[in-house]
N, C-alpha and C. Protein backbone atom coordinates (compact mmCIF):
# COMPACT_ATOMS: atom_id res chain seq x y z
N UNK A 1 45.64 -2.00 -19.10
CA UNK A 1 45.11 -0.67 -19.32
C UNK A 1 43.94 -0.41 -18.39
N UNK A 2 43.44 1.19 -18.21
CA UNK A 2 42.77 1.42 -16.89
C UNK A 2 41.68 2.01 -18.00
N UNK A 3 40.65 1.57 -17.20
CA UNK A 3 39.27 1.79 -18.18
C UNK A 3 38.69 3.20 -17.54
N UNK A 4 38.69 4.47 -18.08
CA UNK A 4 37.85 5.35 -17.76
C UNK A 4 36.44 5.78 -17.93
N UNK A 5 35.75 6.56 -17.38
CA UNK A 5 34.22 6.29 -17.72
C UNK A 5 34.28 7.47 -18.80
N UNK A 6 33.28 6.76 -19.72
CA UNK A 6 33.00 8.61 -20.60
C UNK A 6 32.05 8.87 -20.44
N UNK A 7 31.96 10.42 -20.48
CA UNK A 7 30.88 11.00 -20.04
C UNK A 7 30.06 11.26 -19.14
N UNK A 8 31.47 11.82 -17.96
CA UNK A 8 31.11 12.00 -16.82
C UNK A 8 30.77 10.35 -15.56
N UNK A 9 31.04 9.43 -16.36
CA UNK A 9 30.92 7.88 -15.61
C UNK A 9 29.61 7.66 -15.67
N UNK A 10 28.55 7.67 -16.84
CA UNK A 10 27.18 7.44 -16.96
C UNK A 10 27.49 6.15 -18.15
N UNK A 11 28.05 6.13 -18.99
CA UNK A 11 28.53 5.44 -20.16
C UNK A 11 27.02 5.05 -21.16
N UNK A 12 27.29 4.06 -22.07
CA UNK A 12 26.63 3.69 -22.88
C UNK A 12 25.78 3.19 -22.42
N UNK A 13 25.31 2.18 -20.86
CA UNK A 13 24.36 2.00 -20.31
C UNK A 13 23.35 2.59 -20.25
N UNK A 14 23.39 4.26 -19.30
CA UNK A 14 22.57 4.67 -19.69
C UNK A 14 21.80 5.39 -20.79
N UNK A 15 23.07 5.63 -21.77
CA UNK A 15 22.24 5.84 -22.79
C UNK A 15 21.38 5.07 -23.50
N UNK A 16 21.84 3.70 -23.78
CA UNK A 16 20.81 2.83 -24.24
C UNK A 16 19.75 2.72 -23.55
N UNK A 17 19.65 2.98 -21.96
CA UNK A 17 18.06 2.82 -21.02
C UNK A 17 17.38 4.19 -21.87
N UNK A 18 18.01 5.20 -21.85
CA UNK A 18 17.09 6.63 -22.38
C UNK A 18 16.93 6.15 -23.58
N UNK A 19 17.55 5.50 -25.05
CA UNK A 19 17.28 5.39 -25.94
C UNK A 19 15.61 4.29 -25.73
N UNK A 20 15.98 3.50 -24.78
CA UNK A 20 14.75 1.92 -24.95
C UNK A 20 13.46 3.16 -24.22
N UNK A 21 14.20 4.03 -23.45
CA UNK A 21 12.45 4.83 -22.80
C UNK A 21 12.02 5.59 -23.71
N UNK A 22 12.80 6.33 -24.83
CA UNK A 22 12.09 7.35 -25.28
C UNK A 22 11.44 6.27 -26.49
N UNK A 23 11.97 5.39 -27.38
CA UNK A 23 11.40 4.53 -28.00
C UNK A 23 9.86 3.92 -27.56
N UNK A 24 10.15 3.33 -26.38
CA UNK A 24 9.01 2.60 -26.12
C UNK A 24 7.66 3.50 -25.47
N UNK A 25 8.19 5.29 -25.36
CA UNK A 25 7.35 6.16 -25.08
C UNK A 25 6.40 6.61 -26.14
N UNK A 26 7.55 7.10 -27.34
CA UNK A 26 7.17 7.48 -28.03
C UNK A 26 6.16 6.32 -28.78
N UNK A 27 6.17 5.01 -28.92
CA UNK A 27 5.60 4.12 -29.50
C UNK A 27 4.17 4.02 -29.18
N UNK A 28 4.14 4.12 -27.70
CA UNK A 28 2.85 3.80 -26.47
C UNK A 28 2.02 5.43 -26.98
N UNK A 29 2.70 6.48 -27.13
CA UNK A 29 1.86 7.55 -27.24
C UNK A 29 1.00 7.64 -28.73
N UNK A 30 2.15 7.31 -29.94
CA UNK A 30 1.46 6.90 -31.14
C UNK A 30 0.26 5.71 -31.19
N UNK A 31 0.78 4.60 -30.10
CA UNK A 31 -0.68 3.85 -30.40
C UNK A 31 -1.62 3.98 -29.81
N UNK A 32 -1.87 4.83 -28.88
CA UNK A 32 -2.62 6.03 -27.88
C UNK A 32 -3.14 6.39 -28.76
N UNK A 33 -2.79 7.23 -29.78
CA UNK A 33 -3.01 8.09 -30.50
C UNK A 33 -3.76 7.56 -31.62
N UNK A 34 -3.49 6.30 -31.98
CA UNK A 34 -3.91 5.69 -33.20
C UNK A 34 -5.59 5.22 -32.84
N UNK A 35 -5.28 4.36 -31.70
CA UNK A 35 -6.58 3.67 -30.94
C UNK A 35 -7.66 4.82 -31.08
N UNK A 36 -7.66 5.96 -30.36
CA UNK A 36 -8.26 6.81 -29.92
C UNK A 36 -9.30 7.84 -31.29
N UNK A 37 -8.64 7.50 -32.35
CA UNK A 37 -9.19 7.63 -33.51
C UNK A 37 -9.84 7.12 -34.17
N UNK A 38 -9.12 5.74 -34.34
CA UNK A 38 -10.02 4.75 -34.86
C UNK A 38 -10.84 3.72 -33.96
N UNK A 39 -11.12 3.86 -32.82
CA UNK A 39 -12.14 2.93 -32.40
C UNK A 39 -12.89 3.65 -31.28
N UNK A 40 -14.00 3.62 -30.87
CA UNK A 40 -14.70 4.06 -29.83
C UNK A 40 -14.71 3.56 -28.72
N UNK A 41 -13.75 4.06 -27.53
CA UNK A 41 -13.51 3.67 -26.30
C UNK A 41 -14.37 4.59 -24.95
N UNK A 42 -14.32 3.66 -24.22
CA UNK A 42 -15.33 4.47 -23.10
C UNK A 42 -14.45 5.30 -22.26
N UNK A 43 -15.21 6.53 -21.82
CA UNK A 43 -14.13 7.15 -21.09
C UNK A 43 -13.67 6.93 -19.76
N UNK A 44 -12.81 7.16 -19.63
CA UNK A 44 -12.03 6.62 -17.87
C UNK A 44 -12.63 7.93 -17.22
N UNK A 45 -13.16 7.25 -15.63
CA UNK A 45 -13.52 7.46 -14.98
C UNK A 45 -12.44 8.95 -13.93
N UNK A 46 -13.13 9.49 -13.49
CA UNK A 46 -12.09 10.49 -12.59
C UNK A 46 -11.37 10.10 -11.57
N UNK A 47 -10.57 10.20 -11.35
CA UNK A 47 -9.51 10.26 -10.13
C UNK A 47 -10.59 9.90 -8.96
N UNK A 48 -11.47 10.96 -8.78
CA UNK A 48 -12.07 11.14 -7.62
C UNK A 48 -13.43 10.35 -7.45
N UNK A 49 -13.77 9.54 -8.86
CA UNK A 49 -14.60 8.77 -8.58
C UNK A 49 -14.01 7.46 -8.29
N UNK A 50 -12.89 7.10 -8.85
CA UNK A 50 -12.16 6.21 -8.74
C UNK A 50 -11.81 6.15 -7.10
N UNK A 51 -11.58 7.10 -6.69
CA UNK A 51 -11.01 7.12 -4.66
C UNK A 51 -12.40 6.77 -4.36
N UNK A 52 -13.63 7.16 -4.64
CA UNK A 52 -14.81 6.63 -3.78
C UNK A 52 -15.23 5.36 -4.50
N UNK A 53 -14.60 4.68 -5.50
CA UNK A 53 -15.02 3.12 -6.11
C UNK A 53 -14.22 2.53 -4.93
N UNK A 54 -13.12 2.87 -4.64
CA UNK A 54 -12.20 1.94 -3.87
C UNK A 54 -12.50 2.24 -2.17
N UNK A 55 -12.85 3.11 -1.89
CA UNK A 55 -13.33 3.29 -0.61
C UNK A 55 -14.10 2.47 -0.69
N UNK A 56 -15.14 2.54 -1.24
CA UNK A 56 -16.48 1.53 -0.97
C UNK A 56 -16.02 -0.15 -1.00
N UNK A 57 -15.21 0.00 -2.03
CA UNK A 57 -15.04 -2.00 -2.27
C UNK A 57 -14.09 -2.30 -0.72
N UNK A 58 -13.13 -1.20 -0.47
CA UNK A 58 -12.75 -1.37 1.12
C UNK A 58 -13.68 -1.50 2.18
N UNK A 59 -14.68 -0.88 2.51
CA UNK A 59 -15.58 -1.00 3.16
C UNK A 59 -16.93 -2.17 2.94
N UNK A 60 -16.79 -2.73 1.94
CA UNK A 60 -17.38 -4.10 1.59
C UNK A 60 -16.99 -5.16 2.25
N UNK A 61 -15.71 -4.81 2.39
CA UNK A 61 -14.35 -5.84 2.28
C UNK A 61 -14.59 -6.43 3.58
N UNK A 62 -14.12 -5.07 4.39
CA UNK A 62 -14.24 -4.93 5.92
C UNK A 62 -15.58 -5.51 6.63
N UNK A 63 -16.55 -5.25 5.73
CA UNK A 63 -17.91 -5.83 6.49
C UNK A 63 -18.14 -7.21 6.43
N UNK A 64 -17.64 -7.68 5.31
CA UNK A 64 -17.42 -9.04 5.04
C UNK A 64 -16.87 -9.92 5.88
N UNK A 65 -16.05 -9.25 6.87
CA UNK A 65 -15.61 -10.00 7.77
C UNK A 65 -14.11 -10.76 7.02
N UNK A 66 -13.67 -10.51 5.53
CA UNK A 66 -12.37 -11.34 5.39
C UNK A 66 -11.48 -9.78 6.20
N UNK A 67 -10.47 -10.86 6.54
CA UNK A 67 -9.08 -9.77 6.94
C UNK A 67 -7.79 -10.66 6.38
């Protein structure tokens, strides 16, 4: 017998990957959610301070003489 794909030839594979992402999304956002309530965390830094933390430790780097 000749095996056809169902559902357009995506099969149960990928549904089980979308089932394990939305699971393990939805899980990560609830304990996001949980943390953020109950404990006092420091806040993350900006994008843009973050590009000039790493510029600088590059330019440390470089003066340092490692390559």
């Amino acid at each position: 017998m000749r095996k056809t794909p169902s559902r357009g030839g995506y099969g149960e594979c990928s549904e089980q990957k979308m089932l394990k992402f939305l699971l393990s999304f939805a899980s990560g956002a609830y304990l996001g959610a949980y943390i953020a309530q109950n404990y006092q965390i420091p806040q993350l830094v900006s994008p843009q301070e973050l590009y000039e933390q790493a510029i600088e430790y590059i330019e440390q780097y470089k003066k340092s003489g490692k390559e």
